[in-house]
C-alpha atoms as a PDB file:
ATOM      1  CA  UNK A   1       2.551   4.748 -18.253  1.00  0.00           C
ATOM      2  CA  UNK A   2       6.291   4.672 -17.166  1.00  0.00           C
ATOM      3  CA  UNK A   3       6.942   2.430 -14.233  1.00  0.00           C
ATOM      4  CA  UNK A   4       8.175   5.206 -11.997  1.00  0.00           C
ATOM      5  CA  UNK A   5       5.044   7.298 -12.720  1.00  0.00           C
ATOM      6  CA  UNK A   6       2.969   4.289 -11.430  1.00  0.00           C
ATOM      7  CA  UNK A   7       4.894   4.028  -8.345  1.00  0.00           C
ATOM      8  CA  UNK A   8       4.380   8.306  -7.788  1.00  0.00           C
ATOM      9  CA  UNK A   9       0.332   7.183  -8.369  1.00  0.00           C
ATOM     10  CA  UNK A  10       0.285   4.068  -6.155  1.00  0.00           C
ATOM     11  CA  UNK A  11       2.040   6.302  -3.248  1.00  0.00           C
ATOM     12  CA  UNK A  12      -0.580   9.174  -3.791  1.00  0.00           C
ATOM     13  CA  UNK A  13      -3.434   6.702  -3.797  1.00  0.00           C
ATOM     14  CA  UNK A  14      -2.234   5.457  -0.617  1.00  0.00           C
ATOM     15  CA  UNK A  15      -1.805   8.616   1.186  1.00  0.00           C
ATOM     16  CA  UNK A  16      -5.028   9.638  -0.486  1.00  0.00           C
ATOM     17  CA  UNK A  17      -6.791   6.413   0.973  1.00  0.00           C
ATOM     18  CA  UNK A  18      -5.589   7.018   4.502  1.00  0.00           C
ATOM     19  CA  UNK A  19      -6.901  10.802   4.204  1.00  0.00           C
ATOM     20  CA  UNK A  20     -10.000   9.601   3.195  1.00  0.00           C
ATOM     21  CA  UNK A  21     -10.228   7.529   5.874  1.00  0.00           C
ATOM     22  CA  UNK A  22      -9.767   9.996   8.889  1.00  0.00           C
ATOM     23  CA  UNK A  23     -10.485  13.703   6.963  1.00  0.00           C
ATOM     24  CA  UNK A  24     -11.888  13.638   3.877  1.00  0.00           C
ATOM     25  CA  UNK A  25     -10.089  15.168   1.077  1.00  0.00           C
ATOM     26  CA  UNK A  26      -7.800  12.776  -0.593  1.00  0.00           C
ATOM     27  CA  UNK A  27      -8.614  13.932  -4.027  1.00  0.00           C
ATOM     28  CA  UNK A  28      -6.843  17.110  -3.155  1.00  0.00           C
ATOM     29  CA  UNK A  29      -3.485  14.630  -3.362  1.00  0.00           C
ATOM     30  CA  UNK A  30      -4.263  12.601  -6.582  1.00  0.00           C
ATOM     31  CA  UNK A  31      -6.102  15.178  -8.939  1.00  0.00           C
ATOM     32  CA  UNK A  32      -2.916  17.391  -8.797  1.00  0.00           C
ATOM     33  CA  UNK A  33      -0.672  14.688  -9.414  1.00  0.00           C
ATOM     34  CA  UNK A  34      -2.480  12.966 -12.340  1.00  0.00           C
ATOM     35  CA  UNK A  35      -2.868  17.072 -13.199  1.00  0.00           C
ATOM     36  CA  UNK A  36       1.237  17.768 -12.825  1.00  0.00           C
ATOM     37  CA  UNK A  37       1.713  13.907 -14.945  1.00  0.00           C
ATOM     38  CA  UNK A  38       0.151  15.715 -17.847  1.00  0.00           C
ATOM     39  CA  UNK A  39      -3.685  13.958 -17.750  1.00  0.00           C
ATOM     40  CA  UNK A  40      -6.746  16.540 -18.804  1.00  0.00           C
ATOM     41  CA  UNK A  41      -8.641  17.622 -15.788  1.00  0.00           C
ATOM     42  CA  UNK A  42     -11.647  15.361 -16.853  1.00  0.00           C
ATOM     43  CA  UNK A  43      -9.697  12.565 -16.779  1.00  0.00           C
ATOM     44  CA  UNK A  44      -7.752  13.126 -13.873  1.00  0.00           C
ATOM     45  CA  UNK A  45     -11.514  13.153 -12.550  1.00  0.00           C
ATOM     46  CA  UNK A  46     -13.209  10.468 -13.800  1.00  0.00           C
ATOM     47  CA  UNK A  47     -10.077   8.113 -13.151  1.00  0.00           C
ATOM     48  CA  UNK A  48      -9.958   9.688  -9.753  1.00  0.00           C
ATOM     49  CA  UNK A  49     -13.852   8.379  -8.822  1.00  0.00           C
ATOM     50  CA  UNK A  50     -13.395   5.048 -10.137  1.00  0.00           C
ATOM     51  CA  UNK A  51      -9.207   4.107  -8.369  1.00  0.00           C
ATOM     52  CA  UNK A  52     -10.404   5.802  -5.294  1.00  0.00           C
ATOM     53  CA  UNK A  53     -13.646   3.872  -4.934  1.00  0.00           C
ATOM     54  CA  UNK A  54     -12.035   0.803  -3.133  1.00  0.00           C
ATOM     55  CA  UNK A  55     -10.042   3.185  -0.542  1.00  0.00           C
ATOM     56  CA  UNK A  56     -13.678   4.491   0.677  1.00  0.00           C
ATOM     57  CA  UNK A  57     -14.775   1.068   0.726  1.00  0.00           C
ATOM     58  CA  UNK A  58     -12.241  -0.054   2.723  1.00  0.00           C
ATOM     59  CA  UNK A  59     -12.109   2.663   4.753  1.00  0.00           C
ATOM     60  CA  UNK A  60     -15.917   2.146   5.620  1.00  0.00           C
ATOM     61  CA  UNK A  61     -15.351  -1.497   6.215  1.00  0.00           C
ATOM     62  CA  UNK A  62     -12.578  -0.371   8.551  1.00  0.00           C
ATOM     63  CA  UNK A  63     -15.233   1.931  10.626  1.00  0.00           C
ATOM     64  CA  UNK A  64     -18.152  -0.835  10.776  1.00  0.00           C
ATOM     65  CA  UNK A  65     -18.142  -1.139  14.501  1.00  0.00           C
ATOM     66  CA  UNK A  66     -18.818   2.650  14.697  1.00  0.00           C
ATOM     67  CA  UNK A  67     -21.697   1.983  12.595  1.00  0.00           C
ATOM     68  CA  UNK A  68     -23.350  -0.943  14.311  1.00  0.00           C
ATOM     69  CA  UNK A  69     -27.243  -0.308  15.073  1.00  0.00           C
ATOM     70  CA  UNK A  70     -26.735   2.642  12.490  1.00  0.00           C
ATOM     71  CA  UNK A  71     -26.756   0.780   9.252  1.00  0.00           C
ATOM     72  CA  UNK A  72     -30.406   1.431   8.405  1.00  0.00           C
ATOM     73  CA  UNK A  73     -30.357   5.002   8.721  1.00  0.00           C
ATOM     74  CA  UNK A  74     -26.636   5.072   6.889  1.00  0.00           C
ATOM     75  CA  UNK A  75     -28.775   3.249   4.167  1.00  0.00           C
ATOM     76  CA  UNK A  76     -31.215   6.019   3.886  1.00  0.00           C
ATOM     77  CA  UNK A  77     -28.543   8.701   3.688  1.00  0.00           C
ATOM     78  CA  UNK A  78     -26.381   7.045   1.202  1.00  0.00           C
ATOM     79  CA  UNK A  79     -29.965   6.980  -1.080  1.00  0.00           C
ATOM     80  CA  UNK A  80     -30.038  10.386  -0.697  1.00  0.00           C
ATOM     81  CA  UNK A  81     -26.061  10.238  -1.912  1.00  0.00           C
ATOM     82  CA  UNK A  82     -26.859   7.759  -4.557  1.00  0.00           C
ATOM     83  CA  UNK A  83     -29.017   9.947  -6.518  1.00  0.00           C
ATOM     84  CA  UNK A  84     -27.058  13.142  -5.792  1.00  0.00           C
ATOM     85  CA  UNK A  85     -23.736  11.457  -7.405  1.00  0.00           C
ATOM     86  CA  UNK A  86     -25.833  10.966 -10.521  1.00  0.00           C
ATOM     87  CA  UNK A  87     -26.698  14.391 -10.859  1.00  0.00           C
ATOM     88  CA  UNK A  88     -23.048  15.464 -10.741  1.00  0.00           C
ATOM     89  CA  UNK A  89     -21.728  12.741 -13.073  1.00  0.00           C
ATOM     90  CA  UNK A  90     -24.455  14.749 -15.547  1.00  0.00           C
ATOM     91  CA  UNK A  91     -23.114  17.416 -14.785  1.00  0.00           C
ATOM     92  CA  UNK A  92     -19.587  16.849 -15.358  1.00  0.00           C
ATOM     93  CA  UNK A  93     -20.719  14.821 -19.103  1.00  0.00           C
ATOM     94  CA  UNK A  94     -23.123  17.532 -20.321  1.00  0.00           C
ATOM     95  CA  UNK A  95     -21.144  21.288 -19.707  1.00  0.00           C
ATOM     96  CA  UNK A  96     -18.567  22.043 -21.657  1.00  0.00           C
ATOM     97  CA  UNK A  97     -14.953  20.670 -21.378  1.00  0.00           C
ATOM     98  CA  UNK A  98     -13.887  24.019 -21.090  1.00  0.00           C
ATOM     99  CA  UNK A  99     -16.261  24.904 -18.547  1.00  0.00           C
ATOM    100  CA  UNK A 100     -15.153  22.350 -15.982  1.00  0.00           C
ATOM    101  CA  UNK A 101     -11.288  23.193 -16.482  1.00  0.00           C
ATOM    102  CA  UNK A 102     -11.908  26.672 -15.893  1.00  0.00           C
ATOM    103  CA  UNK A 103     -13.726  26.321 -12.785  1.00  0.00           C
ATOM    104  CA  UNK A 104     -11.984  23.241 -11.327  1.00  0.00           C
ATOM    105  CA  UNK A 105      -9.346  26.024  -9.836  1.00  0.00           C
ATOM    106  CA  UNK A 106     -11.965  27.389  -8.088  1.00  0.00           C
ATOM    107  CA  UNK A 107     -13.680  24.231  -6.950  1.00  0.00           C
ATOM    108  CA  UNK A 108     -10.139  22.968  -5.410  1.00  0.00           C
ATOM    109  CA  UNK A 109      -9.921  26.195  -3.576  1.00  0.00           C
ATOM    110  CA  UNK A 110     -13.059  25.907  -2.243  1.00  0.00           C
ATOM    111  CA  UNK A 111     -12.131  22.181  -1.301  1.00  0.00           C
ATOM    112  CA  UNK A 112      -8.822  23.732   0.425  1.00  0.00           C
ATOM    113  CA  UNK A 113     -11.159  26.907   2.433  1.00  0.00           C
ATOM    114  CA  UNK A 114     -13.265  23.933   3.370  1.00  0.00           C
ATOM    115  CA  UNK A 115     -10.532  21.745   4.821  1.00  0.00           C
ATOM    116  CA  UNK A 116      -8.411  25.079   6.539  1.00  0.00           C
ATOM    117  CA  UNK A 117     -11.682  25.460   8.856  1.00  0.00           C
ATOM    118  CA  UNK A 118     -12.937  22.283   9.720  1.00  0.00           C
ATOM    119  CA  UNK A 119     -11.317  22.029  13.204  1.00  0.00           C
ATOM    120  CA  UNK A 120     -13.181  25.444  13.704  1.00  0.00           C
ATOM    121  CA  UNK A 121     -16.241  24.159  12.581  1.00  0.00           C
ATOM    122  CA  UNK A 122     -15.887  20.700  14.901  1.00  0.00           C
ATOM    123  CA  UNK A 123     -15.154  22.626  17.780  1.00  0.00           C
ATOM    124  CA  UNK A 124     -18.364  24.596  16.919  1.00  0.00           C
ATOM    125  CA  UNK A 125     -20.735  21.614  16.554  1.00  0.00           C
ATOM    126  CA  UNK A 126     -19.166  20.651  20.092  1.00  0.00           C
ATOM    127  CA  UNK A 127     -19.763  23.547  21.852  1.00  0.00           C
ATOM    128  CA  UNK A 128     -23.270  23.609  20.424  1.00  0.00           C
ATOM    129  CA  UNK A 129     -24.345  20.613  21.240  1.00  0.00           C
ATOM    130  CA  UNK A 130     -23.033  21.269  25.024  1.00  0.00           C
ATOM    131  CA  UNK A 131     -25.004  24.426  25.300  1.00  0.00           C
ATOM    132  CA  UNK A 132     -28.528  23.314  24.113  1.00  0.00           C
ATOM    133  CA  UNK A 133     -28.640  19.671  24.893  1.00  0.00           C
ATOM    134  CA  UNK A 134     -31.101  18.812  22.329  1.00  0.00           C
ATOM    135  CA  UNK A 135     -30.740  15.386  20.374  1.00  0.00           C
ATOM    136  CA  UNK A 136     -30.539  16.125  16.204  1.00  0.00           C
ATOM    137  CA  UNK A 137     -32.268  13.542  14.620  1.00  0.00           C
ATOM    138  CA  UNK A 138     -31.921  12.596  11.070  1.00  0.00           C
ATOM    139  CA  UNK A 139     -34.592  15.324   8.814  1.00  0.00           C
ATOM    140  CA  UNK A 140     -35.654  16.197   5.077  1.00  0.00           C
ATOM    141  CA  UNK A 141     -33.022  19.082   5.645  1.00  0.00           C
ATOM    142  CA  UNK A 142     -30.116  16.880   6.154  1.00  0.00           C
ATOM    143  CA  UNK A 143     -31.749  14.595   3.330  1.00  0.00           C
ATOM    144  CA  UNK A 144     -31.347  17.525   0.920  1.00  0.00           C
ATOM    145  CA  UNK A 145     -27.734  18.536   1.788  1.00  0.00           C
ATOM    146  CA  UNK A 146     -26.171  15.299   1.649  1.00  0.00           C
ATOM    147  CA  UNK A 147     -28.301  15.143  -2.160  1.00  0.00           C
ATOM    148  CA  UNK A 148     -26.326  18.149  -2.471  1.00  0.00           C
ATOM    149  CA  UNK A 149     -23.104  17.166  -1.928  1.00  0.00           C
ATOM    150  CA  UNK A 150     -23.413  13.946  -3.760  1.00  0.00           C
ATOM    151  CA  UNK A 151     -23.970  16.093  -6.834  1.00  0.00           C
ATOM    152  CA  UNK A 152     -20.415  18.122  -5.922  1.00  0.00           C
ATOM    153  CA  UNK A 153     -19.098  14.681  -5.230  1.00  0.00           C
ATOM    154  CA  UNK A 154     -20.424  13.492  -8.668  1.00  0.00           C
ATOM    155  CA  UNK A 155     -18.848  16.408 -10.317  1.00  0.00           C
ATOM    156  CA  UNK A 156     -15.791  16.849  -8.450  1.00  0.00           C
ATOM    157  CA  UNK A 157     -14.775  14.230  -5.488  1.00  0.00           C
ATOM    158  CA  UNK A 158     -12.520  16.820  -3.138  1.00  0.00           C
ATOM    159  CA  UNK A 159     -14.010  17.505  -0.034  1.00  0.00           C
ATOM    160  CA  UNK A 160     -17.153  15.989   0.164  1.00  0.00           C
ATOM    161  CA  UNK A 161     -16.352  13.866   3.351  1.00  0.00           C
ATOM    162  CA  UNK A 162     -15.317  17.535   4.800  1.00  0.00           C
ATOM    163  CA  UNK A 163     -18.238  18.987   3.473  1.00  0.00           C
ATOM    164  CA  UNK A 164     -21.070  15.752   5.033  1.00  0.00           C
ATOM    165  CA  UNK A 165     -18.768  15.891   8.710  1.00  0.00           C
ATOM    166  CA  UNK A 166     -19.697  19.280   8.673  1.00  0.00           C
ATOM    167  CA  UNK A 167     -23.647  19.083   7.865  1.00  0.00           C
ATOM    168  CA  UNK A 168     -24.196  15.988   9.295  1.00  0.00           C
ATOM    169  CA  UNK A 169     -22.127  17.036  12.996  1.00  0.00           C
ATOM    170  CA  UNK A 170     -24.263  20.419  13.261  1.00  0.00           C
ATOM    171  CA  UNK A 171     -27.995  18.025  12.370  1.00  0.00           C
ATOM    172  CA  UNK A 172     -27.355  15.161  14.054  1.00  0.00           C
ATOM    173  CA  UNK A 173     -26.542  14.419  17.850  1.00  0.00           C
ATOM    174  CA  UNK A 174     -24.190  11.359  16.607  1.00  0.00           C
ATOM    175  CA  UNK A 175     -20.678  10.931  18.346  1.00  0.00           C
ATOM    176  CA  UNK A 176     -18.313  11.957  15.874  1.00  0.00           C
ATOM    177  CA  UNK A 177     -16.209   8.616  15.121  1.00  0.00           C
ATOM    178  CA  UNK A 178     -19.867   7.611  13.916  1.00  0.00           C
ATOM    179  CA  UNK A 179     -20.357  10.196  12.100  1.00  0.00           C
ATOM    180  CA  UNK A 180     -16.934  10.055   9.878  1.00  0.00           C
ATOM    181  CA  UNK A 181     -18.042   5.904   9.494  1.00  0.00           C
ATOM    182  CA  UNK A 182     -21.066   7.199   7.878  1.00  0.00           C
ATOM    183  CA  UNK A 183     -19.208   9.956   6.018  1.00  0.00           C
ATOM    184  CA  UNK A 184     -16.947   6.711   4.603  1.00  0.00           C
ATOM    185  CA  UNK A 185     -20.049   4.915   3.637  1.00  0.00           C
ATOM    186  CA  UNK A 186     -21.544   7.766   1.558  1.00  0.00           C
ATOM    187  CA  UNK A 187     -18.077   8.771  -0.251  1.00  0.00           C
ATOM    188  CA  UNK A 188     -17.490   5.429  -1.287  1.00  0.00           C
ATOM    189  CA  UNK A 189     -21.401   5.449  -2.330  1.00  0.00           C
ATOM    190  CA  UNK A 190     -20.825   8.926  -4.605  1.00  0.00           C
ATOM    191  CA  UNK A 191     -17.205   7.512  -5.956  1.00  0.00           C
ATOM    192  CA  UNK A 192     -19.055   3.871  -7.545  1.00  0.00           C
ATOM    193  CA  UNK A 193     -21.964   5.604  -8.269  1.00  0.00           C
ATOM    194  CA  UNK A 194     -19.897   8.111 -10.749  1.00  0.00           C
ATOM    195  CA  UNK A 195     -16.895   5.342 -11.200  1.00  0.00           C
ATOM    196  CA  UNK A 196     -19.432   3.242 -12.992  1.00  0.00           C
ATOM    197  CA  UNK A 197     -20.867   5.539 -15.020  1.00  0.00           C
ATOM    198  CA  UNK A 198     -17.738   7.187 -16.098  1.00  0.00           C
ATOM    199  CA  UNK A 199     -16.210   3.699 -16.769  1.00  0.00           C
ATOM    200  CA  UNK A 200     -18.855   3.467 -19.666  1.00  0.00           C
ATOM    201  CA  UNK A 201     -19.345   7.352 -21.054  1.00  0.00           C
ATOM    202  CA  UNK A 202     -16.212   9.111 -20.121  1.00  0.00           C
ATOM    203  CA  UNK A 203     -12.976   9.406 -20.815  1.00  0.00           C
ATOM    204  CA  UNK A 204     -10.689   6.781 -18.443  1.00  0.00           C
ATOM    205  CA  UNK A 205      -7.224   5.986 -18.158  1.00  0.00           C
ATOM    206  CA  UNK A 206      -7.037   2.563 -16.850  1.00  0.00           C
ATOM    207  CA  UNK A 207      -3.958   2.453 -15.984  1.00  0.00           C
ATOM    208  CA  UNK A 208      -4.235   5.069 -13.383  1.00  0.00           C
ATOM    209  CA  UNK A 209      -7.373   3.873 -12.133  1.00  0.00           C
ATOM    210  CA  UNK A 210      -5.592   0.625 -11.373  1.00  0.00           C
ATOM    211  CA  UNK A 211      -2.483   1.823  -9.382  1.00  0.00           C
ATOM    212  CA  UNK A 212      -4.760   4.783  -7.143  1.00  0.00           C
ATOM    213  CA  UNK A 213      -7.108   1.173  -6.433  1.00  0.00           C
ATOM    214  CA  UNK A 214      -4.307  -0.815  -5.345  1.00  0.00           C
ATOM    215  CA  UNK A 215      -2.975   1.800  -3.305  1.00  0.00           C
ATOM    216  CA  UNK A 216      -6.227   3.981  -2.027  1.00  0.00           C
ATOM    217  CA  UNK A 217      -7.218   0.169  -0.919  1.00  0.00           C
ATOM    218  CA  UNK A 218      -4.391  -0.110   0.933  1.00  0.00           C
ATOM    219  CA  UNK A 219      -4.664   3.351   2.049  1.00  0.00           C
ATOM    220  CA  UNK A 220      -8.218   2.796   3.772  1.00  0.00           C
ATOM    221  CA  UNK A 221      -7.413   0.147   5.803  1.00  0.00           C
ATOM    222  CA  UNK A 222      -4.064   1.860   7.170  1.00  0.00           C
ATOM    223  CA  UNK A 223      -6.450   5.010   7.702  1.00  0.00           C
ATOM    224  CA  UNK A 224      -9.124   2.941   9.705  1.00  0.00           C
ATOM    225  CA  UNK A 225      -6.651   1.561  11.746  1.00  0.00           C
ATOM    226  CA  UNK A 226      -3.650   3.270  12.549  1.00  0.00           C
ATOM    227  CA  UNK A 227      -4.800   7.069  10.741  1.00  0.00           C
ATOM    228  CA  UNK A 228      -6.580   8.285  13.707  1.00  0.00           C
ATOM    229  CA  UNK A 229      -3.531   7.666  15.735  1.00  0.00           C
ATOM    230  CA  UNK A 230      -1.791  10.427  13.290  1.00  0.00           C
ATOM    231  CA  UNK A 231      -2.115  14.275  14.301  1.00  0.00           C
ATOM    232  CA  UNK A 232      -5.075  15.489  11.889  1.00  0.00           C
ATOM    233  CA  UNK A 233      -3.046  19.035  11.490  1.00  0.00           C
ATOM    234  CA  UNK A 234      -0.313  16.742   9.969  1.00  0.00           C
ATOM    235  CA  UNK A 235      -2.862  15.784   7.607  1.00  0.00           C
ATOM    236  CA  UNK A 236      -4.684  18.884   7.033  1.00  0.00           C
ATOM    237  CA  UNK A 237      -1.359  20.806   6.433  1.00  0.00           C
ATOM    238  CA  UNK A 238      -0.247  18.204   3.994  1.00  0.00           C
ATOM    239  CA  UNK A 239      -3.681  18.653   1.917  1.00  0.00           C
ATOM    240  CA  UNK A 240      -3.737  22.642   1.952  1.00  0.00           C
ATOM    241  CA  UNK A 241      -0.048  22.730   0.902  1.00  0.00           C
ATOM    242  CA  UNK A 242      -1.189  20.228  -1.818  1.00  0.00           C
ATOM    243  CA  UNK A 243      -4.052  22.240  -2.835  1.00  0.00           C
ATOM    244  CA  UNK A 244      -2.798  25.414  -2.915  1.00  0.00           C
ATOM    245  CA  UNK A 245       0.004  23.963  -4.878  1.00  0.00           C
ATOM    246  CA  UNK A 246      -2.502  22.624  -7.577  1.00  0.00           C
ATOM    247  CA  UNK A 247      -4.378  25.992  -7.802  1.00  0.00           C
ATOM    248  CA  UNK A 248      -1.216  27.924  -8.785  1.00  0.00           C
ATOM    249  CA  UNK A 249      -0.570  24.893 -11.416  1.00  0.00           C
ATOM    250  CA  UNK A 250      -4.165  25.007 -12.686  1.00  0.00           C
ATOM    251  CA  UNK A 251      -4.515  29.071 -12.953  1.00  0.00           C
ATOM    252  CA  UNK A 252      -1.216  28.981 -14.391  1.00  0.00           C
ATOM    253  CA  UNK A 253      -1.955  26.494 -17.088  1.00  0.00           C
ATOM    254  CA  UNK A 254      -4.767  28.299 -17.794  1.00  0.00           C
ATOM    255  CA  UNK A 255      -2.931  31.895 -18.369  1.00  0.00           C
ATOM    256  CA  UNK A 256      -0.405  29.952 -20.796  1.00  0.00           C
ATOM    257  CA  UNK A 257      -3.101  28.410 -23.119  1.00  0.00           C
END
């Protein structure tokens, strides 16, 4: 790796990490840079889950006053997650190479749809909970979704924090800020739960997983502390320009091989 493409990763892992952090969705600022660097989609995966683990950590760690008197029932959730992440890292090690690159463009679409309508779907889960008063408390429902999206999260990491704010604000009567703490304790959960088992089965470059660590670490403190200070439509328009941007790359790439 050339020194000036490990200073374009560490910048990307650090934007990525702050994302994280506040939205969800950082992936959708790595994977198409490791992507446009010339790294196979699988690897631009695995070595995604394993440099951005220490961003969600950090960004978790960041959000652990949110989460005080929650811990216990953010440990049952992240079982839930735990298991689901293994699932997807199958998954992504038993189809077809060629399957995964030819629906990853779809997958990062979805990731982009999902991140385009999340304010809508916030402002939803607000007005809901105004209207019928009723207290969500944690159920097997909830249990089963955030399996679910451990096992996207296993197979492909963009999106999943979008994807658990939005289940877990419309089950659960939770203040939000909580809610994305938990949502940070779960990703990071899904992204060492695959990291490790990629790191021994899959294929790894090392040297990318150590620049997106050093600077998705970084990344999740500055988006604990200072990232919900920054205007989330800043954010979100930086991600769907990103994503969209990757799609065109990825269907392209595929029309031309």
């Amino acid at each position: 790796m050339t020194w000036w493409h490990a200073l374009i990763v560490v910048v990307a892992g650090i934007w990525a990490g702050t994302i994280n952090a506040v939205v969800g969705s950082g992936t959708l600022v790595t994977f198409p840079v490791l992507v446009a660097l010339g790294y196979p989609p699988v690897t631009a995966t695995t070595s995604n889950a394993i440099g951005l683990a220490p961003g969600t950590l950090s960004g978790a760690w960041g959000y652990r006053h949110e989460l005080k008197g929650y811990w216990r029932q953010t440990a049952k959730f992240a079982v839930a997650s735990f298991f689901g992440a293994i699932g997807g890292t199958i998954l992504l090690l038993s189809l077809p190479k060629d399957a995964f690159e030819a629906v990853v463009p779809v997958l990062v679409g979805l990731a982009v749809v999902l991140v385009i309508i999340q304010p809508k779907v916030s402002k939803w889960v607000a007005e809901r909970r105004e209207q019928n008063g009723t207290e969500h408390k944690p159920g097997p429902l909830l249990m089963f979704f955030i399996f679910l999206i451990g096992v996207y999260g296993g197979y492909f990491t963009a999106a999943q924090g979008v994807m658990l704010m939005a289940v877990m604000g419309m089950l659960l009567s939770e203040p939000l800020q909580k809610l994305n703490g938990v949502k940070n304790v779960l990703a990071a959960v899904v992204n060492l739960v695959a990291g490790v088992i990629y790191a021994f089965v899959a294929p790894i470059s090392w040297a990318v997983v150590l620049w997106l660590a050093v600077g998705s670490l970084a990344g999740g403190f500055l988006g604990a502390k200072i990232g919900r200070k920054l205007p989330p439509a800043v954010l979100r328009g930086v991600i769907v320009v990103i994503g969209v941007a990757a799609v065109i790359q990825l269907v392209v790439k595929q029309f031309a091989s």
